[in-house]
Protein backbone atom coordinates (compact mmCIF):
# COMPACT_ATOMS: atom_id res chain seq x y z
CA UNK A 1 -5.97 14.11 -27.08
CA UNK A 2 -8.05 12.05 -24.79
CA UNK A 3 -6.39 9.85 -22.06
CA UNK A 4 -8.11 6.78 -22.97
CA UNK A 5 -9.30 5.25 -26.66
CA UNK A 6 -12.75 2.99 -26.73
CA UNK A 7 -12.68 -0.07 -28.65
CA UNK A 8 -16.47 -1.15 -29.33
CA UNK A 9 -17.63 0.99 -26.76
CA UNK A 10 -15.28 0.18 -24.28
CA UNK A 11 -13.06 2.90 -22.25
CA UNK A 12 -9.58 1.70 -22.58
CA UNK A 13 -6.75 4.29 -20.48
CA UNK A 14 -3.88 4.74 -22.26
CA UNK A 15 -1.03 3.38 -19.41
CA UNK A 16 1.99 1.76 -19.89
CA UNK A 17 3.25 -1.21 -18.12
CA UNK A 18 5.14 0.64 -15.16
CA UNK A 19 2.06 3.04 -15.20
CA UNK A 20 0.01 0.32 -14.34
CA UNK A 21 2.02 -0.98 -11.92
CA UNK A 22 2.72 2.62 -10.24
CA UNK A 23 -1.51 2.41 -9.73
CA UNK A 24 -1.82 -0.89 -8.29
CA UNK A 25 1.03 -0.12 -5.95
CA UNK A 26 -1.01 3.20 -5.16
CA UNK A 27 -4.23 1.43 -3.76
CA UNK A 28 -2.41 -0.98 -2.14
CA UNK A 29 -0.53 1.13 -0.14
CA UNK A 30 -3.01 3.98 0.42
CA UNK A 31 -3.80 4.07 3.96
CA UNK A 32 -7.66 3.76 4.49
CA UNK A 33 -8.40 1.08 1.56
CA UNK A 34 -8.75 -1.94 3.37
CA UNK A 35 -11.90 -0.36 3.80
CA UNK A 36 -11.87 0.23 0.27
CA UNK A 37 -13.62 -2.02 -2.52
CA UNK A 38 -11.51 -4.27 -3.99
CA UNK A 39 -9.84 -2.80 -6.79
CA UNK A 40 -10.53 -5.21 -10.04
CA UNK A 41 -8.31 -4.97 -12.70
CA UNK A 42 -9.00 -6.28 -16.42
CA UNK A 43 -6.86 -7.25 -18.84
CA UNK A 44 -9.07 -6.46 -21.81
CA UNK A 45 -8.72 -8.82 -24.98
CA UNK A 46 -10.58 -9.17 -27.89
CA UNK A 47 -12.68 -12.01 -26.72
CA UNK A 48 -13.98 -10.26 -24.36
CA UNK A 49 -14.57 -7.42 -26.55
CA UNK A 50 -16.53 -9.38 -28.30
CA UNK A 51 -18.52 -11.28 -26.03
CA UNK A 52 -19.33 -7.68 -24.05
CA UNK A 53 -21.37 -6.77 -27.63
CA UNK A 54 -24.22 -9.89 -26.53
CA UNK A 55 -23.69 -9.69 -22.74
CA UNK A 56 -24.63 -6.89 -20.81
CA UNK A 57 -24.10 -8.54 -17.74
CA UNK A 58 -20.21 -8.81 -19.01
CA UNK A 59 -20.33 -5.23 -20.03
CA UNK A 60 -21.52 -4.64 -16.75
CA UNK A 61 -18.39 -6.33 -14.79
CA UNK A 62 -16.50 -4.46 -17.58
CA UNK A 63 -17.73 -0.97 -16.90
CA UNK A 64 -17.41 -1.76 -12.94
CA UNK A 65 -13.40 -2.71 -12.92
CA UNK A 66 -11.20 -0.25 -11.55
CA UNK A 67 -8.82 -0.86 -14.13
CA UNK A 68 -9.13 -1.54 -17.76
CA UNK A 69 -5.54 -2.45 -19.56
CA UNK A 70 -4.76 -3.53 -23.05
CA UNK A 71 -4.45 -7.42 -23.23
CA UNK A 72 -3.06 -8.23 -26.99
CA UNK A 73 -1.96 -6.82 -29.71
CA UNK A 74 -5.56 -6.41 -31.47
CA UNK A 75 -6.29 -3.98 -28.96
CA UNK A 76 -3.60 -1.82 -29.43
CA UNK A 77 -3.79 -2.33 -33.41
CA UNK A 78 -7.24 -1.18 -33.52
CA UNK A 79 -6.15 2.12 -31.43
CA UNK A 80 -4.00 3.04 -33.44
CA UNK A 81 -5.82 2.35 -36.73
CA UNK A 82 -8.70 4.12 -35.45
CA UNK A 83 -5.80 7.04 -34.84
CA UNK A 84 -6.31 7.10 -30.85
CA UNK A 85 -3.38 4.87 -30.13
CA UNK A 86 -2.67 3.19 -26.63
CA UNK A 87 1.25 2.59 -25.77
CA UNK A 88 1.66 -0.40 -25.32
CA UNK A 89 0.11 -3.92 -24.60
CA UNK A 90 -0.34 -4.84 -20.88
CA UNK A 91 -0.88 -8.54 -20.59
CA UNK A 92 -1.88 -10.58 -17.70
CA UNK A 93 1.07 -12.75 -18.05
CA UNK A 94 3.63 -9.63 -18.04
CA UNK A 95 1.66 -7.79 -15.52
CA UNK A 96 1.66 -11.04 -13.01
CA UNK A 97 5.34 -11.09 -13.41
CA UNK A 98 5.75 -6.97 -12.91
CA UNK A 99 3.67 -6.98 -10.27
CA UNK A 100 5.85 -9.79 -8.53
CA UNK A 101 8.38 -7.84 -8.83
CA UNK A 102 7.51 -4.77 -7.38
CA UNK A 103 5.82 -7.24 -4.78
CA UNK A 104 9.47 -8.35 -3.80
CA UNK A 105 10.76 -5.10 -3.23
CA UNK A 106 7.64 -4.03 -0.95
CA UNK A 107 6.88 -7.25 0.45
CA UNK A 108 3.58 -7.66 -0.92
CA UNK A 109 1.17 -10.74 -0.32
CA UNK A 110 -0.36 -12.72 -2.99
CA UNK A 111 -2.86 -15.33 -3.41
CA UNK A 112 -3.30 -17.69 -6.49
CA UNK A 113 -6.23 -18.88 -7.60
CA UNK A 114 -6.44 -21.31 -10.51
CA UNK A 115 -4.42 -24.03 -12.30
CA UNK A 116 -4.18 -27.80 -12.14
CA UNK A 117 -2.90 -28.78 -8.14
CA UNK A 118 0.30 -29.73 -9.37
CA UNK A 119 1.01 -26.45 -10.79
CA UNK A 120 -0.74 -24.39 -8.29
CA UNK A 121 1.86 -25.75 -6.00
CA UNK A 122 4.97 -25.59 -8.15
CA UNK A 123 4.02 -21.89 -9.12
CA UNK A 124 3.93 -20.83 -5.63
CA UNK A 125 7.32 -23.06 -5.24
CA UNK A 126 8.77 -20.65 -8.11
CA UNK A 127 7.89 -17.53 -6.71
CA UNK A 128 9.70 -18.42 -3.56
CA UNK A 129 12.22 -19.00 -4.85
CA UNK A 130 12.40 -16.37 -7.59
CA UNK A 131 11.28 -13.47 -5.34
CA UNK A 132 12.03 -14.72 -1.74
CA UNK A 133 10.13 -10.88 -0.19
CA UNK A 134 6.86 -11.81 -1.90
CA UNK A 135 4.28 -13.99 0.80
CA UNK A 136 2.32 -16.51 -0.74
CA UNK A 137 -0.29 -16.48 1.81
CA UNK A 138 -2.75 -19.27 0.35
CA UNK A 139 -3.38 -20.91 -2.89
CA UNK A 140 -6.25 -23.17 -4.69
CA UNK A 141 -6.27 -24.87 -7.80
CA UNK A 142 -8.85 -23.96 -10.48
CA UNK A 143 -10.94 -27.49 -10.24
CA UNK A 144 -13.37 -26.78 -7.93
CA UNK A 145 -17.50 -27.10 -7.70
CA UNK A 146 -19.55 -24.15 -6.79
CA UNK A 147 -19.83 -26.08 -3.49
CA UNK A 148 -16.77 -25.32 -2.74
CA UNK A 149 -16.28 -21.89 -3.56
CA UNK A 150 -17.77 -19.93 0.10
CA UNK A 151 -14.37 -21.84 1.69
CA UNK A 152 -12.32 -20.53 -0.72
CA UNK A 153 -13.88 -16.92 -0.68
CA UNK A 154 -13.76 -17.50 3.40
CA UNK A 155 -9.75 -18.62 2.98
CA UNK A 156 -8.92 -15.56 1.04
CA UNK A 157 -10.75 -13.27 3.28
CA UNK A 158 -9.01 -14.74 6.34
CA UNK A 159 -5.71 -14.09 4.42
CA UNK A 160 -6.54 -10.37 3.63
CA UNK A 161 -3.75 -10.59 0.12
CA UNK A 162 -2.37 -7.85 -0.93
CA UNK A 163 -3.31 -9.10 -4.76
CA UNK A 164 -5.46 -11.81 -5.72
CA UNK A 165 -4.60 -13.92 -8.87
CA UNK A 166 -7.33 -15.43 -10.12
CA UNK A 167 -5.70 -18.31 -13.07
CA UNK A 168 -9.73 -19.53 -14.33
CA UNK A 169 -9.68 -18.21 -17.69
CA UNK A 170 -11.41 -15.23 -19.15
CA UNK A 171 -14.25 -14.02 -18.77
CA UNK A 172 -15.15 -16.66 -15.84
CA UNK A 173 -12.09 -15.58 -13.70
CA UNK A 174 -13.69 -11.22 -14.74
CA UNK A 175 -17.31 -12.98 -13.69
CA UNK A 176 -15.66 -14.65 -10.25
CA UNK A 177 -14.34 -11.86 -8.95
CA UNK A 178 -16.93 -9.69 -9.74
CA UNK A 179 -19.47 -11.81 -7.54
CA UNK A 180 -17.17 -11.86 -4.57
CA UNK A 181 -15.32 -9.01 -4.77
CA UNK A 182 -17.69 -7.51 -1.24
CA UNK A 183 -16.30 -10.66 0.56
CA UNK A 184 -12.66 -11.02 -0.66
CA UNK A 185 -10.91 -8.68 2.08
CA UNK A 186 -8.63 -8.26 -0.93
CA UNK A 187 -7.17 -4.91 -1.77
CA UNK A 188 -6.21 -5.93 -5.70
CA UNK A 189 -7.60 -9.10 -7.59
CA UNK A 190 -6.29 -9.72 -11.53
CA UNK A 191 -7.69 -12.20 -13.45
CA UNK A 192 -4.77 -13.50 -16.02
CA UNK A 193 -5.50 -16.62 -17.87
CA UNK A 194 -2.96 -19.17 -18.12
CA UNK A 195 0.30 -17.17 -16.25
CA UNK A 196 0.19 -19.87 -13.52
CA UNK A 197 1.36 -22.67 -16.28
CA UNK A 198 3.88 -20.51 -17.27
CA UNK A 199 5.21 -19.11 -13.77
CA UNK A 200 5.29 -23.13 -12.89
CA UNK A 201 7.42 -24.51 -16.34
CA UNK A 202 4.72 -26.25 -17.28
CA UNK A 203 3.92 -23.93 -20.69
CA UNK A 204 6.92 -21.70 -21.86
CA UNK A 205 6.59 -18.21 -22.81
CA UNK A 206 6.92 -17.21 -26.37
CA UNK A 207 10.22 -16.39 -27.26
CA UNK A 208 11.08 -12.89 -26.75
CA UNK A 209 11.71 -11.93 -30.64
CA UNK A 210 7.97 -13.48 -31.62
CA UNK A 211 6.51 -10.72 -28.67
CA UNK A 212 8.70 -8.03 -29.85
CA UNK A 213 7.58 -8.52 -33.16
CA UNK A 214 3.67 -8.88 -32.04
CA UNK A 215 3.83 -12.14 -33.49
CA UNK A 216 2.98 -14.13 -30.33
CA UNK A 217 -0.66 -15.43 -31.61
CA UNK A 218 1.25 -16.48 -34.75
CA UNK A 219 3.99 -18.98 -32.89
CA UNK A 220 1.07 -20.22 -30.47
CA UNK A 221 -0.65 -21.42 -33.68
CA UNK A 222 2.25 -23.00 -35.12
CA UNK A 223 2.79 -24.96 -32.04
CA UNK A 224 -0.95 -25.46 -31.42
CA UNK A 225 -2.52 -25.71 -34.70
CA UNK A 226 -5.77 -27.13 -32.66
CA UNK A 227 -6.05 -23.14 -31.89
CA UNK A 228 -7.02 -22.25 -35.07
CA UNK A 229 -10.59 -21.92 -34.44
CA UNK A 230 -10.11 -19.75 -31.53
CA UNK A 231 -7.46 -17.63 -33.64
CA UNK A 232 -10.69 -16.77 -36.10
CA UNK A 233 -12.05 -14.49 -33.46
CA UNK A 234 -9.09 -11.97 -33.97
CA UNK A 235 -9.54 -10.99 -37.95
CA UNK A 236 -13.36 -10.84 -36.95
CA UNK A 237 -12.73 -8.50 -33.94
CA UNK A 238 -10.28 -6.65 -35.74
CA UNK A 239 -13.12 -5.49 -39.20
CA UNK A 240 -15.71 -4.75 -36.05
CA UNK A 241 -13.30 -2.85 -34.13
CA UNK A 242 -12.35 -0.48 -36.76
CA UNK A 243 -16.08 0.14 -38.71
CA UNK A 244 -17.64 0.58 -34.51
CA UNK A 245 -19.70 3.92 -34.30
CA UNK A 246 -17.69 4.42 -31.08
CA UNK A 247 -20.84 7.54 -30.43
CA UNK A 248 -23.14 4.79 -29.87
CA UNK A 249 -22.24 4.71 -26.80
């Protein structure tokens, strides 16, 4: 059986959470790679399935990342309908957290990226406090003009972070650090959505019995009904998924 599974074309390994985590820590503390490229890792979700089948550029970025993990449950469905199951899901929001974690115990440095200035600041307040041997070395909220964006790239290279969070959204935070990613001095940038409101209080995670039971999309449409036009993607990604001609590719 093959180590990976490709959903619509795309290579997807087949790594668990503390898998994941095991390689990040890896390239971070493999002498020699602050020499290195920076090591981008994607959170892969159907959206940006999706949106890789009309932009090459996209599947481009894609196909460049040093990591590829499952983001969502539709990934992971499809695998294992398609009978080449992946493990488990490895979100942004649970990686950001993991990755904090292991951060405390090895005193990593992290910069965020992303989020209104309010909670840019409480999130880094949060992880302070919450893991006390993790630097926050710099932070920027998510508002900026392309005018401002050489200082920030500048600030983060001064900085040199261990891992780069990049909080813009998908695929503009995948596109972002794909344009910098010669000039961030970083040795690991993530892009993962919305984690900073959550980290900060200002969103709360789905409660734990809704993830275990995959149900999280389900509870964020209940409580956001306004998402139900984004929510149409999934069904749609899902039928395209499964029929692919994965040897296309």
């Amino acid at each position: 059986m093959s180590n990976e599974t490709r959903i619509m074309g795309i290579p997807v390994p087949k790594i668990t959470m503390t898998e994941t985590v095991h390689i990040i820590s890896n390239v971070i503390h493999t002498e020699g790679m602050e020499n290195q490229q920076l090591f981008h890792v994607v959170t892969l979700n159907p959206e940006i399935t999706m949106a890789c089948q009309q932009d090459k550029n996209l599947r481009a970025i894609i196909g460049d990342a040093g990591l590829l993990t499952a983001d969502g449950i539709g990934i992971v469905m499809v695998s294992r309908l398609k009978g080449n199951p992946l493990p488990e899901r490895v979100t942004g929001c649970d990686l950001l957290f993991n990755l904090l974690s292991e951060g405390n115990q090895r005193k990593w440095s992290f910069y965020l990226l992303g989020a209104e200035e309010a909670v840019s600041k409480r999130a880094a307040e949060v992880i302070q406090e919450s893991y006390p041997h993790v630097h926050i070395v710099g932070r920027h909220h998510g508002f900026f003009h392309s005018e401002d964006e050489a200082k920030i790239v500048n600030d983060i290279a001064a900085v040199k972070p261990d891992v780069l969070i990049v909080a813009l959204g998908a695929p503009y935070a995948e596109r972002w650090i794909h344009k910098y990613k010669h000039q961030l001095h970083s040795r690991v940038a993530i892009g993962v959505g919305g984690s900073l409101d959550i980290v900060a209080g200002k969103v709360k995670r789905v409660p734990a019995v809704w993830q275990k039971l995959n149900l999280e999309w389900l509870h964020r449409l209940l409580n956001q009904p306004s998402r139900w036009k984004r929510q149409l993607i999934l069904p749609r990604f899902a039928v395209k998924a499964v029929l692919y001609k994965e040897n296309k590719e």
